[in-house]
C-alpha atoms as a PDB file:
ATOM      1  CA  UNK A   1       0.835  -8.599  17.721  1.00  0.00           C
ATOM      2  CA  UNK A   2       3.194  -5.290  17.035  1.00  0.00           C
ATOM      3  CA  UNK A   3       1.553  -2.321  16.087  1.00  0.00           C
ATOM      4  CA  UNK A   4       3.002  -2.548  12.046  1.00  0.00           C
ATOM      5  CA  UNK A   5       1.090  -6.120  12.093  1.00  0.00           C
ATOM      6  CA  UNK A   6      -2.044  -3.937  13.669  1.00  0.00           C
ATOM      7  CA  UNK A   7      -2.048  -1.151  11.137  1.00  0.00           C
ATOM      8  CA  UNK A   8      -1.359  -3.904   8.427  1.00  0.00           C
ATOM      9  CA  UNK A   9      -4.421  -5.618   9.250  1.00  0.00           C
ATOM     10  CA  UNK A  10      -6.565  -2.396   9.899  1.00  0.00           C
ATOM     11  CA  UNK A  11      -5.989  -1.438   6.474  1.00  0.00           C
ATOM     12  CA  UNK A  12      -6.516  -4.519   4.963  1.00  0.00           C
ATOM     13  CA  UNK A  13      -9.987  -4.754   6.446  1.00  0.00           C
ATOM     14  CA  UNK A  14     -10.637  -1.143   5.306  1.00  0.00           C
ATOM     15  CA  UNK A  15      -9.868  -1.912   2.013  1.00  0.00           C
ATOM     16  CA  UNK A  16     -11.237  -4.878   1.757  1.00  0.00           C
ATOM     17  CA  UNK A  17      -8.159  -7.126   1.270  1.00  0.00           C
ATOM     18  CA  UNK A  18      -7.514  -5.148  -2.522  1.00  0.00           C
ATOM     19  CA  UNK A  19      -4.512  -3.085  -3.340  1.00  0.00           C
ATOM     20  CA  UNK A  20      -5.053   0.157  -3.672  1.00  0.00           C
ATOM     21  CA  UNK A  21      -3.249   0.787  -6.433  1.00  0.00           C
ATOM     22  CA  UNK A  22      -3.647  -2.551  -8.374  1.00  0.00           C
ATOM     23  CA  UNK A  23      -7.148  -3.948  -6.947  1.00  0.00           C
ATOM     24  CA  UNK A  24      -5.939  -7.177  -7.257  1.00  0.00           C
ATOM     25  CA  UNK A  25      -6.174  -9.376  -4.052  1.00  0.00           C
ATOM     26  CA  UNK A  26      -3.980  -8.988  -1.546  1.00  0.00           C
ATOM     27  CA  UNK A  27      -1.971 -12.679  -0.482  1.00  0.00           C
ATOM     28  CA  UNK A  28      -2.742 -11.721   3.328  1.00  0.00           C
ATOM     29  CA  UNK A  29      -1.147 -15.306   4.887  1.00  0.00           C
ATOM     30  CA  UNK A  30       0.984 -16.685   1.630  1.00  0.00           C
ATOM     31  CA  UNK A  31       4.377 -16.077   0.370  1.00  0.00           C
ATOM     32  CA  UNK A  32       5.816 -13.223   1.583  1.00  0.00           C
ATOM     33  CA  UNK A  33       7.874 -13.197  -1.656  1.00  0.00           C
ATOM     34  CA  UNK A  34       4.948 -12.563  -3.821  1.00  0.00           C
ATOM     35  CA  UNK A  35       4.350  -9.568  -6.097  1.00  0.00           C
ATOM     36  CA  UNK A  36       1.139  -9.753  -4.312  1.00  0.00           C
ATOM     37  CA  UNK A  37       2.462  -9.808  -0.637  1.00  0.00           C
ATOM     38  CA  UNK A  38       0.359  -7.031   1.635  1.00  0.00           C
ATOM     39  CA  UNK A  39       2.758  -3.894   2.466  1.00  0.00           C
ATOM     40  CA  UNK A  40       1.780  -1.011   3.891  1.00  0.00           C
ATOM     41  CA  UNK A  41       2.483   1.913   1.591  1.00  0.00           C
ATOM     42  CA  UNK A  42       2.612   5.785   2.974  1.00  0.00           C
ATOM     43  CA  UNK A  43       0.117   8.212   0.660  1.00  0.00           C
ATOM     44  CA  UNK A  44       2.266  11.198   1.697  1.00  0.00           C
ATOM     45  CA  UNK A  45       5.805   9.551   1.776  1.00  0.00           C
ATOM     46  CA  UNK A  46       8.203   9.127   5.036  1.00  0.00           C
ATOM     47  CA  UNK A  47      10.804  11.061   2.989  1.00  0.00           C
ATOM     48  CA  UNK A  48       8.234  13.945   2.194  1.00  0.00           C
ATOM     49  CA  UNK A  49       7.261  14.632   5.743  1.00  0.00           C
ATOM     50  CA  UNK A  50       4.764  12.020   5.988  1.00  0.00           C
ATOM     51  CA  UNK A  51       3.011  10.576   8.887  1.00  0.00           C
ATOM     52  CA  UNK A  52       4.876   7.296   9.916  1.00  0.00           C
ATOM     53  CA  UNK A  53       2.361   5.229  10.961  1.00  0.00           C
ATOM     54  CA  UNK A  54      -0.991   6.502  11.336  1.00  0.00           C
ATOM     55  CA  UNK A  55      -4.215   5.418   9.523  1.00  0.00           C
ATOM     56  CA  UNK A  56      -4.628   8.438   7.991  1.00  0.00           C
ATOM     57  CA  UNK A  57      -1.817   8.559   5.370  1.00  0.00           C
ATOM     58  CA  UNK A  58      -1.407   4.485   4.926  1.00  0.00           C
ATOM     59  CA  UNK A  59      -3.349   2.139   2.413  1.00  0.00           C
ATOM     60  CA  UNK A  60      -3.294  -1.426   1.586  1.00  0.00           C
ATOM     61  CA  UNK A  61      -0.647  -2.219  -0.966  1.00  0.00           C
ATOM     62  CA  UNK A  62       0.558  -5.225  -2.540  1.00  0.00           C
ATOM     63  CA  UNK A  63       4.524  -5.573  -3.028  1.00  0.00           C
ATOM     64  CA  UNK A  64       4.766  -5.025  -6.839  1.00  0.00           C
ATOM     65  CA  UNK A  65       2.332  -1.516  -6.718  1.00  0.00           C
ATOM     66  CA  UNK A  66       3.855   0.150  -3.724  1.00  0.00           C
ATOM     67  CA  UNK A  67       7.419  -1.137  -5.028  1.00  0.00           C
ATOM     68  CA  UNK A  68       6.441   0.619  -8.768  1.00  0.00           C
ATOM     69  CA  UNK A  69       5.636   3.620  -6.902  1.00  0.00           C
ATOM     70  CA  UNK A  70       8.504   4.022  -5.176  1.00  0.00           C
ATOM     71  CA  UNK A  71       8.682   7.692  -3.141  1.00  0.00           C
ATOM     72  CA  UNK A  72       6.414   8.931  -5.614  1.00  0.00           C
ATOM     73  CA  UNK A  73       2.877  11.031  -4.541  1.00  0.00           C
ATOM     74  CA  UNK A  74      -0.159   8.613  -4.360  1.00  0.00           C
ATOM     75  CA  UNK A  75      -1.976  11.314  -6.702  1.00  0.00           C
ATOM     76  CA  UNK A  76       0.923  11.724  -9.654  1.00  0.00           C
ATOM     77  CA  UNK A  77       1.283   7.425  -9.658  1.00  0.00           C
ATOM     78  CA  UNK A  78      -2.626   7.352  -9.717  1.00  0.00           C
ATOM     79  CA  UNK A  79      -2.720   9.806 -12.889  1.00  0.00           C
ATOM     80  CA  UNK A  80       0.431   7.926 -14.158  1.00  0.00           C
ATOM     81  CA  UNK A  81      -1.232   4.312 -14.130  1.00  0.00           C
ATOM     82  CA  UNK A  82      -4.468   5.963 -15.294  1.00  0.00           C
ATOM     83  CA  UNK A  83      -3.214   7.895 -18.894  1.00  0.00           C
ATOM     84  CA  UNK A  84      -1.087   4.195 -19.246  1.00  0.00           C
ATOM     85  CA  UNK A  85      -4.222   2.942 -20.106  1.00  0.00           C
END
């Protein structure tokens, strides 16, 4: 198994299979086309000096809310879907 498959599945255990930023379910073994395909999405992003691949600055996201987020901080999308509401 490579290590992105590894830190995919780490995260989706520690977050119980939910996006982070959507909680809806996660397709772990479906489509890899779907809105709701697992990615693993960077809280600190690569392109702000993040931490490539390490535990620490990844979470559990499904294609659609890490694609809407773009290179955006976790915290500032967070507050953005938030006052949406």
């Amino acid at each position: 198994m490579s290590r992105y498959k590894r830190l995919r599945r780490r995260a989706h255990d520690r977050e119980g299979g939910l996006c982070f930023y959507c909680n809806v379910s996660v397709n772990s073994f479906g489509d890899p086309f779907s809105r709701y395909a697992p990615t693993i999405d960077h809280i600190v992003p690569k392109s702000r000096g993040g931490q490539k691949r390490s535990m620490i600055n990844v979470v559990l996201a499904c294609y659609s809310g890490n694609n809407e987020r773009g290179d955006m901080p976790a915290e500032e999308f967070l507050r953005m879907r938030y006052e949406r509401r």
